[in-house]
C-alpha atoms as a PDB file:
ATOM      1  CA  UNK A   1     135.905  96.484 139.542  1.00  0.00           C
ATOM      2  CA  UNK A   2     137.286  99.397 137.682  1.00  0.00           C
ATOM      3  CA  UNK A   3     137.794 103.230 139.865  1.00  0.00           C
ATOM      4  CA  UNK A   4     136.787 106.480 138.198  1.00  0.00           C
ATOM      5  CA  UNK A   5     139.650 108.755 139.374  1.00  0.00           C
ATOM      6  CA  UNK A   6     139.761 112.981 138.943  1.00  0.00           C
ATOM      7  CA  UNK A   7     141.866 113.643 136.241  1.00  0.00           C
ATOM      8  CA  UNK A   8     144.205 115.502 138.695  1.00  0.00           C
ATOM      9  CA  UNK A   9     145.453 112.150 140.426  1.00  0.00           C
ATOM     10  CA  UNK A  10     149.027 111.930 139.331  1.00  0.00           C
ATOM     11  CA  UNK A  11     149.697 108.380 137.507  1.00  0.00           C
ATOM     12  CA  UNK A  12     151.998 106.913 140.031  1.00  0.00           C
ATOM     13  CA  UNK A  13     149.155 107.227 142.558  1.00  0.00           C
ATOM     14  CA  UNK A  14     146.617 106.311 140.287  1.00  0.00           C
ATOM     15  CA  UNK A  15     148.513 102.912 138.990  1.00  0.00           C
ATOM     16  CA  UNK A  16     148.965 102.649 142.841  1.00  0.00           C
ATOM     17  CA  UNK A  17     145.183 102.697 143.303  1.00  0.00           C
ATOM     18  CA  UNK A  18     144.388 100.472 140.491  1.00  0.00           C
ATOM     19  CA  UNK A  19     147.140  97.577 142.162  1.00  0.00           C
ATOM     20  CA  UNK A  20     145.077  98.137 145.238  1.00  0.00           C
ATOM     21  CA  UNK A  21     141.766  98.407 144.382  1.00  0.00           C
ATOM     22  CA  UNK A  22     140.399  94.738 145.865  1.00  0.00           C
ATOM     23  CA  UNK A  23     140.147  96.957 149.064  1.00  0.00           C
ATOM     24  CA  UNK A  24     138.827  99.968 147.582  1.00  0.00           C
ATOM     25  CA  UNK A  25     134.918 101.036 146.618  1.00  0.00           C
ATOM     26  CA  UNK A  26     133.917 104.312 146.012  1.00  0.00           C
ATOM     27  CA  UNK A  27     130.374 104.724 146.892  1.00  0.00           C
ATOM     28  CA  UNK A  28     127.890 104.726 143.757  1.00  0.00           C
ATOM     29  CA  UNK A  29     126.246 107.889 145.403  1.00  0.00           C
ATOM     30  CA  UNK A  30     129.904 109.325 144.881  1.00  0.00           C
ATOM     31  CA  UNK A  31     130.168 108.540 141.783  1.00  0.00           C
ATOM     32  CA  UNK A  32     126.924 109.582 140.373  1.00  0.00           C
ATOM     33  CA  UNK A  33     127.468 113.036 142.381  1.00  0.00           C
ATOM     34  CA  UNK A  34     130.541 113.254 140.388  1.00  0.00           C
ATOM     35  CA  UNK A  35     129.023 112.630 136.920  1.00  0.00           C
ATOM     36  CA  UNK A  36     126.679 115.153 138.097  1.00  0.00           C
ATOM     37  CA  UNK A  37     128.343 117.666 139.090  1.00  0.00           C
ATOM     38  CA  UNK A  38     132.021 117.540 137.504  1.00  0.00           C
ATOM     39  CA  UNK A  39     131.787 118.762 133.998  1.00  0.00           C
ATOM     40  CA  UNK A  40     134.454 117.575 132.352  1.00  0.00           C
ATOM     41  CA  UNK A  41     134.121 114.383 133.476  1.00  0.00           C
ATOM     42  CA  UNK A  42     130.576 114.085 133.058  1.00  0.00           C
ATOM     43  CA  UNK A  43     130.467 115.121 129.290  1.00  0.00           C
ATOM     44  CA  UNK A  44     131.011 111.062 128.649  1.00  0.00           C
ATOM     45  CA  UNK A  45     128.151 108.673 127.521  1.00  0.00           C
ATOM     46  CA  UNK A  46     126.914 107.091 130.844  1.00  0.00           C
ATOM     47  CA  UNK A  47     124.880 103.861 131.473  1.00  0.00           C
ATOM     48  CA  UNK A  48     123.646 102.731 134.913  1.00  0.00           C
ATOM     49  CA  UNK A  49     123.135  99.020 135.546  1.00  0.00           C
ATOM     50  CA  UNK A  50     120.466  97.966 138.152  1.00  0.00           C
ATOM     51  CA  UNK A  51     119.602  94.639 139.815  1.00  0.00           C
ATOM     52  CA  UNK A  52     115.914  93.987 138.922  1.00  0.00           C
ATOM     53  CA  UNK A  53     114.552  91.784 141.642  1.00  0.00           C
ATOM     54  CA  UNK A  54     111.562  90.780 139.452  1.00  0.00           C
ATOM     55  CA  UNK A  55     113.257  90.148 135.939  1.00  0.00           C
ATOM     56  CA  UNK A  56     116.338  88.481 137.759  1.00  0.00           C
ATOM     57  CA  UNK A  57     118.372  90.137 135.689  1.00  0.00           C
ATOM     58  CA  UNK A  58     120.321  93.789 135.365  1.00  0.00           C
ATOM     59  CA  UNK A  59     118.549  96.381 133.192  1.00  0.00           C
ATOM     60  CA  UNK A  60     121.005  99.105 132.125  1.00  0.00           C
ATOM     61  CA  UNK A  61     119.388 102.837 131.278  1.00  0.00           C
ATOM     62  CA  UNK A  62     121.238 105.815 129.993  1.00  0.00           C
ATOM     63  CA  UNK A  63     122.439 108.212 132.917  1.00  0.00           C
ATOM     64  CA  UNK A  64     120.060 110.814 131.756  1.00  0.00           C
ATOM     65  CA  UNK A  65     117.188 108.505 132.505  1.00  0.00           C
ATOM     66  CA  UNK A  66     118.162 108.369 135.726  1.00  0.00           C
ATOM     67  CA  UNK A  67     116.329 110.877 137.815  1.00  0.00           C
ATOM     68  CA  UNK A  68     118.404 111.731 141.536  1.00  0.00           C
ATOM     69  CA  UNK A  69     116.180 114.210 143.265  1.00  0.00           C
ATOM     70  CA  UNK A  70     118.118 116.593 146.352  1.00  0.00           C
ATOM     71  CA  UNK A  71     117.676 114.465 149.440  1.00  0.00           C
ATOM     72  CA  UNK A  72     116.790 110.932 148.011  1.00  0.00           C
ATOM     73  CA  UNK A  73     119.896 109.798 149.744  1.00  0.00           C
ATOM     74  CA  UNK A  74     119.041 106.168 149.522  1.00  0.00           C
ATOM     75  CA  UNK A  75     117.438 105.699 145.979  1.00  0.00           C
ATOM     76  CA  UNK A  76     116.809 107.231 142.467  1.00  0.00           C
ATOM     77  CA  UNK A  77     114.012 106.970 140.243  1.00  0.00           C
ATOM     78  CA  UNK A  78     114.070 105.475 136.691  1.00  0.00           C
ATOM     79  CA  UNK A  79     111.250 105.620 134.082  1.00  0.00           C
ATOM     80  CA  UNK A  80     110.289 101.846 133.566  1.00  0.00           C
ATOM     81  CA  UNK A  81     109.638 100.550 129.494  1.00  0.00           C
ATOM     82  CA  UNK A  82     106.028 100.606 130.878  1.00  0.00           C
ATOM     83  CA  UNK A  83     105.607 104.167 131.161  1.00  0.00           C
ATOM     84  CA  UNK A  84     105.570 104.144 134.941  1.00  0.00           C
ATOM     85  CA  UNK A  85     108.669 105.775 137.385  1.00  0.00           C
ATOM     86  CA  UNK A  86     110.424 103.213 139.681  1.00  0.00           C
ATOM     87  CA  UNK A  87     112.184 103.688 142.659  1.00  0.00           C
ATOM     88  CA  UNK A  88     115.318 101.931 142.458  1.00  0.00           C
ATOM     89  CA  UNK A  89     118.158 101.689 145.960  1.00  0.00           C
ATOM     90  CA  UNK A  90     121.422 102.596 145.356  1.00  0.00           C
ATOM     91  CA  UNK A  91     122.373  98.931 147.116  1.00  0.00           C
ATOM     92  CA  UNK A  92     120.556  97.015 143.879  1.00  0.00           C
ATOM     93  CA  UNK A  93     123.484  99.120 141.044  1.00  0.00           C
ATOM     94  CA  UNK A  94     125.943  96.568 140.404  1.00  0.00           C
ATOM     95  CA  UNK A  95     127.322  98.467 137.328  1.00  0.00           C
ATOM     96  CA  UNK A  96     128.594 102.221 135.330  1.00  0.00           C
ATOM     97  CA  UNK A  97     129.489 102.142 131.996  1.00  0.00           C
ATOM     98  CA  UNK A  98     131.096 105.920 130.438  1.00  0.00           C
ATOM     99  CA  UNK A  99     131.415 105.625 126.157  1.00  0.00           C
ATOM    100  CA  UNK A 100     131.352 101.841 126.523  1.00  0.00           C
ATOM    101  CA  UNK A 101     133.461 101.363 128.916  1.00  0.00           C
ATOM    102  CA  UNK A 102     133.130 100.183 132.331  1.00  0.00           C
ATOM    103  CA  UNK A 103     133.925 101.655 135.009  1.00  0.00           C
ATOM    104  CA  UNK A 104     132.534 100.706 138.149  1.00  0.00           C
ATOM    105  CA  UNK A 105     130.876  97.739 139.392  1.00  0.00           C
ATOM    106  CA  UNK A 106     129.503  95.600 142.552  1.00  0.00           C
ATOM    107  CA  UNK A 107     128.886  91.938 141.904  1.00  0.00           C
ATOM    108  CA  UNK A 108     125.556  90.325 142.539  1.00  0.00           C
ATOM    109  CA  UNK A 109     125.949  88.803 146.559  1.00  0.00           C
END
């Protein structure tokens, strides 16, 4: 599991973080909230990965497929390859990718 930190974290805590980070999740609605709203951060290239009950598998869409409307606080909706808009629950992401690289993720239970 990797942690996207603010820039302004200083490197000794950051490094601290990192050693630590078995015991520490930051929500996916956090992060997504970030990429939203923090510019800098969210100039990167982002992918979302989602469990897909039906495909057993994880489909990955670019961030700017991903629609999160104001007070869906439980889901987002994605456009499927077939045309049509699913709703997908936070609880099925397992995984963020920013320019390749990635950066959180939640294995499958």
């Amino acid at each position: 599991m990797h942690i996207a930190l603010p820039h302004s974290i200083s490197t000794s805590v950051a490094t601290a973080l990192e050693l630590h980070h078995c015991c520490i999740m930051i929500p996916i609605q956090d992060l997504l909230h970030r990429i939203q709203w923090d510019a800098e951060f969210g100039k990167g290239s982002f992918m979302i990965g989602y469990y897909d009950r039906v495909d057993d598998n994880i489909v990955r869409v670019p961030f700017r497929e991903v629609f999160l409307a104001p007070g869906q606080n439980f889901s987002f909706d994605v456009m499927g390859e077939d045309g049509v808009t699913h709703m997908v629950p936070f609880h099925r992401v397992r995984e963020m990718w920013r320019n390749g690289d990635l950066i959180w993720q939640r294995k499958l239970p």
